[in-house]
PDB file of N, CA and C in Angstrom:
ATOM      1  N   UNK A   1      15.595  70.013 178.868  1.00  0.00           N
ATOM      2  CA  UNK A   1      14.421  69.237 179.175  1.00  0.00           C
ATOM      3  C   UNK A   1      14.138  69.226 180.687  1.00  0.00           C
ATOM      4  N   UNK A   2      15.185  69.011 181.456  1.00  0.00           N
ATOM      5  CA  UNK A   2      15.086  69.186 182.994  1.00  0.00           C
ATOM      6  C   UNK A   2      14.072  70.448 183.264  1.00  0.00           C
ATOM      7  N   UNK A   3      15.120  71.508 182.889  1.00  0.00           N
ATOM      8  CA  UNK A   3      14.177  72.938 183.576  1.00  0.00           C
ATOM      9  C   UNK A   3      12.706  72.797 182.522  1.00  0.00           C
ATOM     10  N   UNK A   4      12.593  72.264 181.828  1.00  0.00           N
ATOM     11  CA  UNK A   4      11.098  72.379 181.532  1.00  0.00           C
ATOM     12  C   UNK A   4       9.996  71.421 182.599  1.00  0.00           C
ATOM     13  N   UNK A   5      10.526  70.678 182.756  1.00  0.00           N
ATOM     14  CA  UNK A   5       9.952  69.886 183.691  1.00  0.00           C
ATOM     15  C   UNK A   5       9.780  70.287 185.001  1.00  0.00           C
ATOM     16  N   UNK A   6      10.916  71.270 185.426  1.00  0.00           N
ATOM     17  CA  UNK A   6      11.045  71.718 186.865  1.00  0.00           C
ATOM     18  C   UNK A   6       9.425  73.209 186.344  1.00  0.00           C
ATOM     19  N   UNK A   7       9.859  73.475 185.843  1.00  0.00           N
ATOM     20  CA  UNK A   7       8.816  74.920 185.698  1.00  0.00           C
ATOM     21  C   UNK A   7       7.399  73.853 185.549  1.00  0.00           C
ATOM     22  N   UNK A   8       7.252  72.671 184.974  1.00  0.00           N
ATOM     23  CA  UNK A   8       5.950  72.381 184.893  1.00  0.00           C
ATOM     24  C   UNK A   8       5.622  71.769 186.130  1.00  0.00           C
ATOM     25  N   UNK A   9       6.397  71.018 187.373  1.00  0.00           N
ATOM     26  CA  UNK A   9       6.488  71.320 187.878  1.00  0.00           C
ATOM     27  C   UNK A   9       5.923  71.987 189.615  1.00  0.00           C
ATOM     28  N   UNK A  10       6.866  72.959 189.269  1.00  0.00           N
ATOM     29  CA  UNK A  10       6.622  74.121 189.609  1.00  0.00           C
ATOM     30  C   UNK A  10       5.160  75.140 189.569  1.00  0.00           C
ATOM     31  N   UNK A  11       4.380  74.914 188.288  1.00  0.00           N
ATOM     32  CA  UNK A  11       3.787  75.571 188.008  1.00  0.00           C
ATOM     33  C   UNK A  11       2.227  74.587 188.704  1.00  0.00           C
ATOM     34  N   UNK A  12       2.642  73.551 188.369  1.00  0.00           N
ATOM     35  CA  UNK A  12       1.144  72.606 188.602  1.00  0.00           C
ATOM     36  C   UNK A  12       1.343  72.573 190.120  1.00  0.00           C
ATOM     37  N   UNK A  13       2.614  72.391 191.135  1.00  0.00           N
ATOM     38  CA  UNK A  13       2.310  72.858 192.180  1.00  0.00           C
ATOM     39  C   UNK A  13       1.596  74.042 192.549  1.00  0.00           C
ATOM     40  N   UNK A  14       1.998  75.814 192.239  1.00  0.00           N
ATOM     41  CA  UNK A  14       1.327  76.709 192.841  1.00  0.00           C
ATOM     42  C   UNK A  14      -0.392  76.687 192.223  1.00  0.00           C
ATOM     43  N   UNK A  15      -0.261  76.025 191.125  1.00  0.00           N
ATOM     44  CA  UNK A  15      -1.694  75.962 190.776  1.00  0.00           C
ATOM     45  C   UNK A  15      -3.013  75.147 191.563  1.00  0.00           C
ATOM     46  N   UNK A  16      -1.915  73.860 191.960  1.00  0.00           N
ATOM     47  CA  UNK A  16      -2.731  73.684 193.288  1.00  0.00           C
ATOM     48  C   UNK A  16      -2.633  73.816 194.526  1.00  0.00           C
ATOM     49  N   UNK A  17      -2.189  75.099 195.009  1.00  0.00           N
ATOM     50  CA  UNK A  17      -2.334  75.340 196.224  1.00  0.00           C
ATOM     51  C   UNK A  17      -3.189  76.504 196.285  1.00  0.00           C
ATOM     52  N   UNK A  18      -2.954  77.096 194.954  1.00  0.00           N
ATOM     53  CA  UNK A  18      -4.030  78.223 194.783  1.00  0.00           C
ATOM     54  C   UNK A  18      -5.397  77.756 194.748  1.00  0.00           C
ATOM     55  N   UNK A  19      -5.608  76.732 194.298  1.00  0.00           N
ATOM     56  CA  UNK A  19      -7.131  76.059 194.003  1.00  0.00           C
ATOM     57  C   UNK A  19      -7.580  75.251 195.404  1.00  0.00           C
ATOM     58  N   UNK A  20      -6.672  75.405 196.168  1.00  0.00           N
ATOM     59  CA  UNK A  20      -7.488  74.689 197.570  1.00  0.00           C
ATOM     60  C   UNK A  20      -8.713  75.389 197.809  1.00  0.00           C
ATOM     61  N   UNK A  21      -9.617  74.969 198.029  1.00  0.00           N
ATOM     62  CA  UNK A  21     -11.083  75.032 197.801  1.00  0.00           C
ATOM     63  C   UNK A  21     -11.221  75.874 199.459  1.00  0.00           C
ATOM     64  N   UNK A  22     -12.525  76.660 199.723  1.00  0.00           N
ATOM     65  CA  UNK A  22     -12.843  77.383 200.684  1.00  0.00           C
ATOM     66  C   UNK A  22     -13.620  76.322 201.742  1.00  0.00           C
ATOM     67  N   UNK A  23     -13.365  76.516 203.272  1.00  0.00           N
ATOM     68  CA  UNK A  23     -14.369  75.123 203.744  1.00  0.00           C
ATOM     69  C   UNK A  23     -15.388  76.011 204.012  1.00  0.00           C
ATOM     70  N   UNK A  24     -16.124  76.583 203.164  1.00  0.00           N
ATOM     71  CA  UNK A  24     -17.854  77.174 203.421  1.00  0.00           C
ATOM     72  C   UNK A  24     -18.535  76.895 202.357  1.00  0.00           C
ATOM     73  N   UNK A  25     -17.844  76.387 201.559  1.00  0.00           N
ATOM     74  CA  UNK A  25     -18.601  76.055 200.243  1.00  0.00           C
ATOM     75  C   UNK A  25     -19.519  74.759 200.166  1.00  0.00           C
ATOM     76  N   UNK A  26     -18.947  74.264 201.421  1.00  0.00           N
ATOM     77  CA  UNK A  26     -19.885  72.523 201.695  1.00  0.00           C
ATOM     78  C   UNK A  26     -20.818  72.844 202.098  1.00  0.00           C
ATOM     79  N   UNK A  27     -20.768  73.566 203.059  1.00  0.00           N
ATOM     80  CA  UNK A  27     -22.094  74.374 204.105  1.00  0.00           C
ATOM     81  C   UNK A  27     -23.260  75.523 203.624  1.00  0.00           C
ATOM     82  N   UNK A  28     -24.260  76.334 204.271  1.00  0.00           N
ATOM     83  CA  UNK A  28     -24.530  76.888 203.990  1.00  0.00           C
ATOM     84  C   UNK A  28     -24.406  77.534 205.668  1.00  0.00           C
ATOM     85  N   UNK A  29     -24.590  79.026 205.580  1.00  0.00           N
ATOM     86  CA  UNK A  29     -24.446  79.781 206.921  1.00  0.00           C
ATOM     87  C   UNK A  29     -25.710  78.872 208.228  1.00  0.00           C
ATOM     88  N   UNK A  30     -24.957  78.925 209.109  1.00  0.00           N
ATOM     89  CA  UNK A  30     -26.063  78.285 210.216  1.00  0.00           C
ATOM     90  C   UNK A  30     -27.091  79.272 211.045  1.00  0.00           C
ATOM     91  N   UNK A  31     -27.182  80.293 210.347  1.00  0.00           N
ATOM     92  CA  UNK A  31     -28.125  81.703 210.808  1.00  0.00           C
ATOM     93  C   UNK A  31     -28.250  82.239 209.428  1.00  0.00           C
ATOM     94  N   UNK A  32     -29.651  82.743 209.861  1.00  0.00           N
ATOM     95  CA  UNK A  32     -30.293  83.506 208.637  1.00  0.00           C
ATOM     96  C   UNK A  32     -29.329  85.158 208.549  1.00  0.00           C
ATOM     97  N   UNK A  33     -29.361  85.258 207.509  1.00  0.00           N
ATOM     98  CA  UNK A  33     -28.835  87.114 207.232  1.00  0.00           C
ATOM     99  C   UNK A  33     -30.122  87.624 207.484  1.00  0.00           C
ATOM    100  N   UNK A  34     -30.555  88.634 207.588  1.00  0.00           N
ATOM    101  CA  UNK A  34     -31.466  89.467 207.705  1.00  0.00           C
ATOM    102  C   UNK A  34     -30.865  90.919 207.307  1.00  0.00           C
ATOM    103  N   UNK A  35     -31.866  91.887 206.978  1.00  0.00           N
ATOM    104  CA  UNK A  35     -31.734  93.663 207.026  1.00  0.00           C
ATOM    105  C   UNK A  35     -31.842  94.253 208.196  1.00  0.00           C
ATOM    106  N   UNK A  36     -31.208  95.125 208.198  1.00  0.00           N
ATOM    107  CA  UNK A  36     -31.723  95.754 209.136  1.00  0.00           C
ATOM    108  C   UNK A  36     -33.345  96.399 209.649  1.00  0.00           C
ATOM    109  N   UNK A  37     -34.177  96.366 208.651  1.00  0.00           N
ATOM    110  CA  UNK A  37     -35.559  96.668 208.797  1.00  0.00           C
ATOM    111  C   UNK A  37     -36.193  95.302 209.426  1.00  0.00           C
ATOM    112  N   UNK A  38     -35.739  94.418 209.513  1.00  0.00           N
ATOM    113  CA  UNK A  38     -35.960  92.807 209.558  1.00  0.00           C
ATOM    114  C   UNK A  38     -35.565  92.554 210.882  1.00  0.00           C
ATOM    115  N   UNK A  39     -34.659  93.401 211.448  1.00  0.00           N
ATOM    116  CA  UNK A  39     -33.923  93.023 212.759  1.00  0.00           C
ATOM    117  C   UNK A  39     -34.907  93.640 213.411  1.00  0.00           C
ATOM    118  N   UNK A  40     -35.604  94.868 213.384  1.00  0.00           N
ATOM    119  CA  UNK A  40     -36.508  95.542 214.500  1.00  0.00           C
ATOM    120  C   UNK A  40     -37.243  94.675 215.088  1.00  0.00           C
ATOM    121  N   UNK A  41     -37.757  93.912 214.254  1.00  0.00           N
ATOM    122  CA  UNK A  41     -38.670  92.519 215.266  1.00  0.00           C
ATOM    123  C   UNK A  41     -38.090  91.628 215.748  1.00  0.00           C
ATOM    124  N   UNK A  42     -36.886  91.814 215.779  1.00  0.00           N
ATOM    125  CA  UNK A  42     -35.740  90.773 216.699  1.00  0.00           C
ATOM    126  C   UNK A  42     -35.380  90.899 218.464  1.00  0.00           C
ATOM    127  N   UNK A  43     -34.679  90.342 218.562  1.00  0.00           N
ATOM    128  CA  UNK A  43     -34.072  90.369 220.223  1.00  0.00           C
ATOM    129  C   UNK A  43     -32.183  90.825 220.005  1.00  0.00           C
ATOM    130  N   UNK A  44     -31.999  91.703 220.047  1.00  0.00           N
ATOM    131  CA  UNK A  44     -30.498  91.894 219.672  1.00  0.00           C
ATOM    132  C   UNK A  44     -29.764  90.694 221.089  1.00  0.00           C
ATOM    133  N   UNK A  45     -28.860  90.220 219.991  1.00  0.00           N
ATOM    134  CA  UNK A  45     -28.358  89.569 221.022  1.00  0.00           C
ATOM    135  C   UNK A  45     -26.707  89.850 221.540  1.00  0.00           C
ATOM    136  N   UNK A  46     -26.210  90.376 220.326  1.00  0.00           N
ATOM    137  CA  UNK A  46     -24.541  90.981 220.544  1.00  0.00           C
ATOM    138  C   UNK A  46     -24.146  91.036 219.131  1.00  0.00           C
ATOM    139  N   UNK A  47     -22.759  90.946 219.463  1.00  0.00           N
ATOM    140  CA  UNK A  47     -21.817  91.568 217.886  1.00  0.00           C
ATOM    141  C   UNK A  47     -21.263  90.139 217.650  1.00  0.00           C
ATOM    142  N   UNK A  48     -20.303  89.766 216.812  1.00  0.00           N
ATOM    143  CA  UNK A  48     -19.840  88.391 216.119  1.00  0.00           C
ATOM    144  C   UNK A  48     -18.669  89.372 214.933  1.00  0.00           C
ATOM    145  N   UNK A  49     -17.860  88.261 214.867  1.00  0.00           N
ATOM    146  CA  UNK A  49     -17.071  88.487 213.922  1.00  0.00           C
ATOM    147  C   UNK A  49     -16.123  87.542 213.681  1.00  0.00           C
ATOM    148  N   UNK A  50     -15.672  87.763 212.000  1.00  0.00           N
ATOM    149  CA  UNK A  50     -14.761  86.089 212.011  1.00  0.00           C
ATOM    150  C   UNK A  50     -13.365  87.137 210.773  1.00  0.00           C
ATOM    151  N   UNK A  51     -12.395  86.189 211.103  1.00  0.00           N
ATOM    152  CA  UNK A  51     -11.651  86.628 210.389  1.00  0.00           C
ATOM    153  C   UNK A  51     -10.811  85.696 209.724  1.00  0.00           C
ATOM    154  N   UNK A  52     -10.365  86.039 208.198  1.00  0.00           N
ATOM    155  CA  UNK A  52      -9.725  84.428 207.988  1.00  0.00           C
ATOM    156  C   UNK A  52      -8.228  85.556 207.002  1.00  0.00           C
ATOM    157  N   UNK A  53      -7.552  85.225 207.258  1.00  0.00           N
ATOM    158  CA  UNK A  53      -6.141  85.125 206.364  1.00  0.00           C
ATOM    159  C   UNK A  53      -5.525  83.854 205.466  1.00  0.00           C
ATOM    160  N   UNK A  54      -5.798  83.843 203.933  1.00  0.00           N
ATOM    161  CA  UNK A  54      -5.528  82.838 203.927  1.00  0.00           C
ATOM    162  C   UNK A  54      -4.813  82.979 202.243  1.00  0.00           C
ATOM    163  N   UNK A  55      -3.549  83.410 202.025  1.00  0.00           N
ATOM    164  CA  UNK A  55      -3.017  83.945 200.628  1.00  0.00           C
ATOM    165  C   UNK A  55      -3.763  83.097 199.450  1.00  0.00           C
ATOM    166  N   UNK A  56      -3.725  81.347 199.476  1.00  0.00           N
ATOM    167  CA  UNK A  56      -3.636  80.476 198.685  1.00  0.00           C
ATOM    168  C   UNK A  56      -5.267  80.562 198.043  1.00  0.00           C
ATOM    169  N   UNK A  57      -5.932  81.295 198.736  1.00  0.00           N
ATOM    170  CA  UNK A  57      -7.719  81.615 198.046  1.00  0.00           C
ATOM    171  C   UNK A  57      -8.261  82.387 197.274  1.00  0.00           C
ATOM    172  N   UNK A  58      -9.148  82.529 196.801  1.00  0.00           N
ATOM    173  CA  UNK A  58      -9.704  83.647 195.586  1.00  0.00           C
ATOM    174  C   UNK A  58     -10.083  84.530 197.118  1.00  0.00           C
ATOM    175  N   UNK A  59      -9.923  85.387 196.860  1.00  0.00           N
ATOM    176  CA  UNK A  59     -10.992  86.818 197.579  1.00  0.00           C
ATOM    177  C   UNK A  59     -12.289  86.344 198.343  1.00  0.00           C
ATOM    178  N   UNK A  60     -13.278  85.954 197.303  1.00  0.00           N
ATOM    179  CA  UNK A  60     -14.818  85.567 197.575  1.00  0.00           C
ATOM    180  C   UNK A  60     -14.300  84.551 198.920  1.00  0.00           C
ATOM    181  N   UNK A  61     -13.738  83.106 198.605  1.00  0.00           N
ATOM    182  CA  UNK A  61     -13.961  82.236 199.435  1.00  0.00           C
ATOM    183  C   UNK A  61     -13.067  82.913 200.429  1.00  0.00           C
ATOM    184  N   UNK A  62     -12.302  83.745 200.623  1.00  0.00           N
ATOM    185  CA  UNK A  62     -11.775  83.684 202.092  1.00  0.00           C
ATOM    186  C   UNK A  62     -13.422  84.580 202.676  1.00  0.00           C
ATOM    187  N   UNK A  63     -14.048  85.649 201.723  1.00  0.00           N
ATOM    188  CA  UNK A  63     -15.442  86.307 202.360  1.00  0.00           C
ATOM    189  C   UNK A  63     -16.170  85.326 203.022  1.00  0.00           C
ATOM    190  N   UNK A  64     -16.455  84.302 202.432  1.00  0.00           N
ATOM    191  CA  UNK A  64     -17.508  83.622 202.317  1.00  0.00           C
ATOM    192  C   UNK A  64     -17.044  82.223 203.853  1.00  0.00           C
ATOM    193  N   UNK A  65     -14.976  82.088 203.926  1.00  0.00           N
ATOM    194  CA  UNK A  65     -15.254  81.617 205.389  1.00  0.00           C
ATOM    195  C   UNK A  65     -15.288  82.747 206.739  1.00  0.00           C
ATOM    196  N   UNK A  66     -14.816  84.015 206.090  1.00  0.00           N
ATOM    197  CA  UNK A  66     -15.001  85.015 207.326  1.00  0.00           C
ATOM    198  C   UNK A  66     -16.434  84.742 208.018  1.00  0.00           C
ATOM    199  N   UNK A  67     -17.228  84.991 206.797  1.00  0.00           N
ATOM    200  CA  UNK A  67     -18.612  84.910 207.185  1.00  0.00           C
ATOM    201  C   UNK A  67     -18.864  84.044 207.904  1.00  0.00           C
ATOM    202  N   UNK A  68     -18.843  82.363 207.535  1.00  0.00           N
ATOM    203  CA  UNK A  68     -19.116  81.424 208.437  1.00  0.00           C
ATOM    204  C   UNK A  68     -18.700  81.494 209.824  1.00  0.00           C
ATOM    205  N   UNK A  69     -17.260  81.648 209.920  1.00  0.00           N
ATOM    206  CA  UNK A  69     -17.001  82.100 211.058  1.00  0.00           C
ATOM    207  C   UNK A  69     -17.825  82.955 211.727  1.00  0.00           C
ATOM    208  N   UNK A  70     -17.822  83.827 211.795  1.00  0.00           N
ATOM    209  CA  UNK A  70     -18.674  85.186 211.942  1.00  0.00           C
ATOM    210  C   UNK A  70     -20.200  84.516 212.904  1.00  0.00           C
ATOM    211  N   UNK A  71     -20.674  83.440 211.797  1.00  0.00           N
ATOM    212  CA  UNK A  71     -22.348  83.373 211.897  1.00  0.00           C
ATOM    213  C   UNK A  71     -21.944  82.142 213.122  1.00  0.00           C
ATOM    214  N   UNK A  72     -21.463  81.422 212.898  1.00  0.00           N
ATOM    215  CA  UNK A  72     -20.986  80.278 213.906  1.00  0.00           C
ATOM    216  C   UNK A  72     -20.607  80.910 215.661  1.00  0.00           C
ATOM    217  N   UNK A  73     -19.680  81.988 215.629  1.00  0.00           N
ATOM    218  CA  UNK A  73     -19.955  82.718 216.682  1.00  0.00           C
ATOM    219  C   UNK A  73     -20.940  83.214 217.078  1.00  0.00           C
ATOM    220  N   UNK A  74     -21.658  83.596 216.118  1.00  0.00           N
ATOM    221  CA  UNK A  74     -23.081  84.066 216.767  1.00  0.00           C
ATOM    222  C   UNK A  74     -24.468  83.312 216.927  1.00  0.00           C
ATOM    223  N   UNK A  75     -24.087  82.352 216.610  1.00  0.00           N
ATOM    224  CA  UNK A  75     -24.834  80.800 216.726  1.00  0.00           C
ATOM    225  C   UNK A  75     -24.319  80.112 218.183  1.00  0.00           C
ATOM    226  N   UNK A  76     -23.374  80.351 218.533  1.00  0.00           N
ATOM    227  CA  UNK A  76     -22.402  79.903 220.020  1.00  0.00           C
ATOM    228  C   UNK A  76     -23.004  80.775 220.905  1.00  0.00           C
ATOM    229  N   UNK A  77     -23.492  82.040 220.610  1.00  0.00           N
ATOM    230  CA  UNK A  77     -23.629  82.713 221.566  1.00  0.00           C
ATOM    231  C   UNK A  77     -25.605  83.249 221.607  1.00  0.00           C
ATOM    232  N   UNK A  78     -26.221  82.582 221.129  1.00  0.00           N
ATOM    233  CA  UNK A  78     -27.687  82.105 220.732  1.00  0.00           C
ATOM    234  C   UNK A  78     -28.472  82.598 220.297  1.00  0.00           C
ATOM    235  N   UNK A  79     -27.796  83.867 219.142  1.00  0.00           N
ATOM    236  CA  UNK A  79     -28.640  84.118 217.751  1.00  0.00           C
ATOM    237  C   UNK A  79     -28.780  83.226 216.787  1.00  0.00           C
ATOM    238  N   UNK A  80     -30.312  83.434 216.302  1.00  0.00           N
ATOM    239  CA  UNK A  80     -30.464  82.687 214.786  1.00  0.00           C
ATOM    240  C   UNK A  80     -30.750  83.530 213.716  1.00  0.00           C
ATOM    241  N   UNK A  81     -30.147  84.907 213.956  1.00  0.00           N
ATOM    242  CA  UNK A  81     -29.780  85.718 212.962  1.00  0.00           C
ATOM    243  C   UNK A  81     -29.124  86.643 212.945  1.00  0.00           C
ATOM    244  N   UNK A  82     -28.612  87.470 211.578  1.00  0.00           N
ATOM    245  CA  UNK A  82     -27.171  88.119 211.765  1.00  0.00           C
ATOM    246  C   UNK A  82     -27.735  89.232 210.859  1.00  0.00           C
ATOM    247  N   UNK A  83     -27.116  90.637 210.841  1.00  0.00           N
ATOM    248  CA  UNK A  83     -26.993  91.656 209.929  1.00  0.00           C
ATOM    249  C   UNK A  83     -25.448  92.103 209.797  1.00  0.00           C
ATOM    250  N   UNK A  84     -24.839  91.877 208.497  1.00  0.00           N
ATOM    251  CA  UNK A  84     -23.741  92.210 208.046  1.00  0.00           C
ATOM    252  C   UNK A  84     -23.652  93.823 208.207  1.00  0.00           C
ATOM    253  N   UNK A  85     -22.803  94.090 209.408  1.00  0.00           N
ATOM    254  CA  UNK A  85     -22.615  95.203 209.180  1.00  0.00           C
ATOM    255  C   UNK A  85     -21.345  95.627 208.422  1.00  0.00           C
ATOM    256  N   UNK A  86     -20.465  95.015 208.375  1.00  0.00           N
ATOM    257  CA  UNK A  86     -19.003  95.841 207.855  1.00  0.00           C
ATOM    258  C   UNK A  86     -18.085  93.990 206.783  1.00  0.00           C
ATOM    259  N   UNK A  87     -17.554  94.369 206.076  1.00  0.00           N
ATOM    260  CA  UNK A  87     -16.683  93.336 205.494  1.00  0.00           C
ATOM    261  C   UNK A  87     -15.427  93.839 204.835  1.00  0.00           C
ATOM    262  N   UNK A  88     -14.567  93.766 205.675  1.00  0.00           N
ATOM    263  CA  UNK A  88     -13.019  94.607 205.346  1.00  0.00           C
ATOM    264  C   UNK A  88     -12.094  93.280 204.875  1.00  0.00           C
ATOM    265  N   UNK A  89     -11.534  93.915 203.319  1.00  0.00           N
ATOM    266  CA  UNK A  89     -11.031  93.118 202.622  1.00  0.00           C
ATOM    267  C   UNK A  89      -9.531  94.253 202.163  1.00  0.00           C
ATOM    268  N   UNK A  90      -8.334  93.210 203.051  1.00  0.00           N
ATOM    269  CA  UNK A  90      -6.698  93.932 203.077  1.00  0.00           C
ATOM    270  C   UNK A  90      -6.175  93.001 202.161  1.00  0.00           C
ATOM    271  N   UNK A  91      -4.691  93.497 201.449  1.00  0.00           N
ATOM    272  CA  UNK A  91      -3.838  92.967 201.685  1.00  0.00           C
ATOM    273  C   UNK A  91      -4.419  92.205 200.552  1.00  0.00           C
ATOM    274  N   UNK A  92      -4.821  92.884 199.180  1.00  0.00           N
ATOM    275  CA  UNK A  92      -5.424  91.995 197.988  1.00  0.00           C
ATOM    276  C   UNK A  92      -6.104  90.763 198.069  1.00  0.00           C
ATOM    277  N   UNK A  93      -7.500  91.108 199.064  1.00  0.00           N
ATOM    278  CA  UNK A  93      -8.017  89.727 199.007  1.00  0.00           C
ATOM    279  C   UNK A  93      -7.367  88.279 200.161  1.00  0.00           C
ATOM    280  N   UNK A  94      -6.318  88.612 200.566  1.00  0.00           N
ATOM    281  CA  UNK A  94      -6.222  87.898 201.563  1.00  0.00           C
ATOM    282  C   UNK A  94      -6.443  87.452 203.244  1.00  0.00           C
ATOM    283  N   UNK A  95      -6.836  88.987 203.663  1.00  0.00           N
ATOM    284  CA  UNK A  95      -6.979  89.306 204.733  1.00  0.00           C
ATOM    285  C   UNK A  95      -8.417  89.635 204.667  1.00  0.00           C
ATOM    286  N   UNK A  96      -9.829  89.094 205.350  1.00  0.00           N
ATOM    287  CA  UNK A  96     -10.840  89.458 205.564  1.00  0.00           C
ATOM    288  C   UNK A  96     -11.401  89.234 206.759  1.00  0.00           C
ATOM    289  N   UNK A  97     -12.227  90.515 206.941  1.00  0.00           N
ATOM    290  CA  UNK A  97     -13.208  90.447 208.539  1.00  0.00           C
ATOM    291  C   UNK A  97     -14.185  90.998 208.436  1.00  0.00           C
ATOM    292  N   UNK A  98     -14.826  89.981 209.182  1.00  0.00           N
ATOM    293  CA  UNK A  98     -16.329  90.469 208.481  1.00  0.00           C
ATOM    294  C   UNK A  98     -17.052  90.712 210.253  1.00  0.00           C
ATOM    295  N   UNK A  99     -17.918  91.730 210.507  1.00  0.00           N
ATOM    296  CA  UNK A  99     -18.113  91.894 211.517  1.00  0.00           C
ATOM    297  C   UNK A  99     -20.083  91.725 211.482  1.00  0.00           C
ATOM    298  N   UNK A 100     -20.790  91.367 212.643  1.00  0.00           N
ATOM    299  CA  UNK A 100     -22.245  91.148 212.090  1.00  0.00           C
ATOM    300  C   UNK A 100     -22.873  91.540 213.729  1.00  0.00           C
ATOM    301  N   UNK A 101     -24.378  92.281 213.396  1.00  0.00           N
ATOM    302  CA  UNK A 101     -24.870  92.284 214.779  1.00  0.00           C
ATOM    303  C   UNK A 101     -25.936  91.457 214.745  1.00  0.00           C
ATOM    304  N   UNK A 102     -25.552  90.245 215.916  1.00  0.00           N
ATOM    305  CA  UNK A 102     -26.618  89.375 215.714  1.00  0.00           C
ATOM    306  C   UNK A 102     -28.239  89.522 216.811  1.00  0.00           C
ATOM    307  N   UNK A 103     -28.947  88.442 216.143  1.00  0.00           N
ATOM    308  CA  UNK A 103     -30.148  88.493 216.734  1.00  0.00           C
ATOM    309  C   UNK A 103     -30.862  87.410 216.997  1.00  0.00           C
ATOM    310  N   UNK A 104     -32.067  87.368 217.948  1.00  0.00           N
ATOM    311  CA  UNK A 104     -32.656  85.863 218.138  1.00  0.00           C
ATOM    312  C   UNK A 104     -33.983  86.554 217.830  1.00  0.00           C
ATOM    313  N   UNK A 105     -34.700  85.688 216.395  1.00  0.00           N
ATOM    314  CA  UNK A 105     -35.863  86.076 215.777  1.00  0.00           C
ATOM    315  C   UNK A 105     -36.655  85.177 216.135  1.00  0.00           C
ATOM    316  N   UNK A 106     -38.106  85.575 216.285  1.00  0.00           N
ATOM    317  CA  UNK A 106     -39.395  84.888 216.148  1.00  0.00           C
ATOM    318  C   UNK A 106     -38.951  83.685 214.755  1.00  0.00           C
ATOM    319  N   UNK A 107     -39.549  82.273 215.119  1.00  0.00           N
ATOM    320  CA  UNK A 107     -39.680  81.722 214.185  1.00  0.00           C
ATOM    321  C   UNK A 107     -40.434  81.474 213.261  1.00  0.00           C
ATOM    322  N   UNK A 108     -41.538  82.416 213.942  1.00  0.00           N
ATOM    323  CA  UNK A 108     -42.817  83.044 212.461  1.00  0.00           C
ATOM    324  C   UNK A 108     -42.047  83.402 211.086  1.00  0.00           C
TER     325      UNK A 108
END
């Protein structure tokens, strides 16, 4: 009865550490994405990039805080928009970097 208890446990621990939730999911990005056909009427403003390592996450949400990261740097540095150029995903989903060239658009 012990080791059943230790494995349950056991088990409801890694289950919630795996389920710790992504912090971009509260938010939405603080810069618009744009295309690249979309950027020509822009002001290039530089490059941005975010990177998150984080085992205990699904894949998507570590994408989805690279990204924030990513757009937040390029919000620091005074674009209000970004084009995803590259999103490198190592190391099964744990390791992501997402790299973006940002821009400061007309607010038309």
């Amino acid at each position: 009865m012990r080791k059943l208890i230790a494995i349950v446990v056991c088990v409801a621990t890694l289950y919630g550490c795996a389920s710790s939730g992504s912090s971009s999911k509260a938010a939405p990005l603080p810069i618009k994405l744009i295309n690249s056909e979309m950027a020509k009427d822009c002001t290039f403003v530089g490059v941005s990039s975010g990177h998150v390592y984080n085992a205990f996450q699904y894949t998507a949400d570590n994408i989805n805080d690279a990204r924030l990261k990513a757009a937040e740097e390029a919000l620091a540095s005074g674009a209000n928009s970004a084009v995803i150029t590259s999103t490198d995903v190592e190391n099964p989903g744990h390791n992501v970097t997402v790299h973006m060239e940002t821009y400061n658009c007309s607010k038309n």
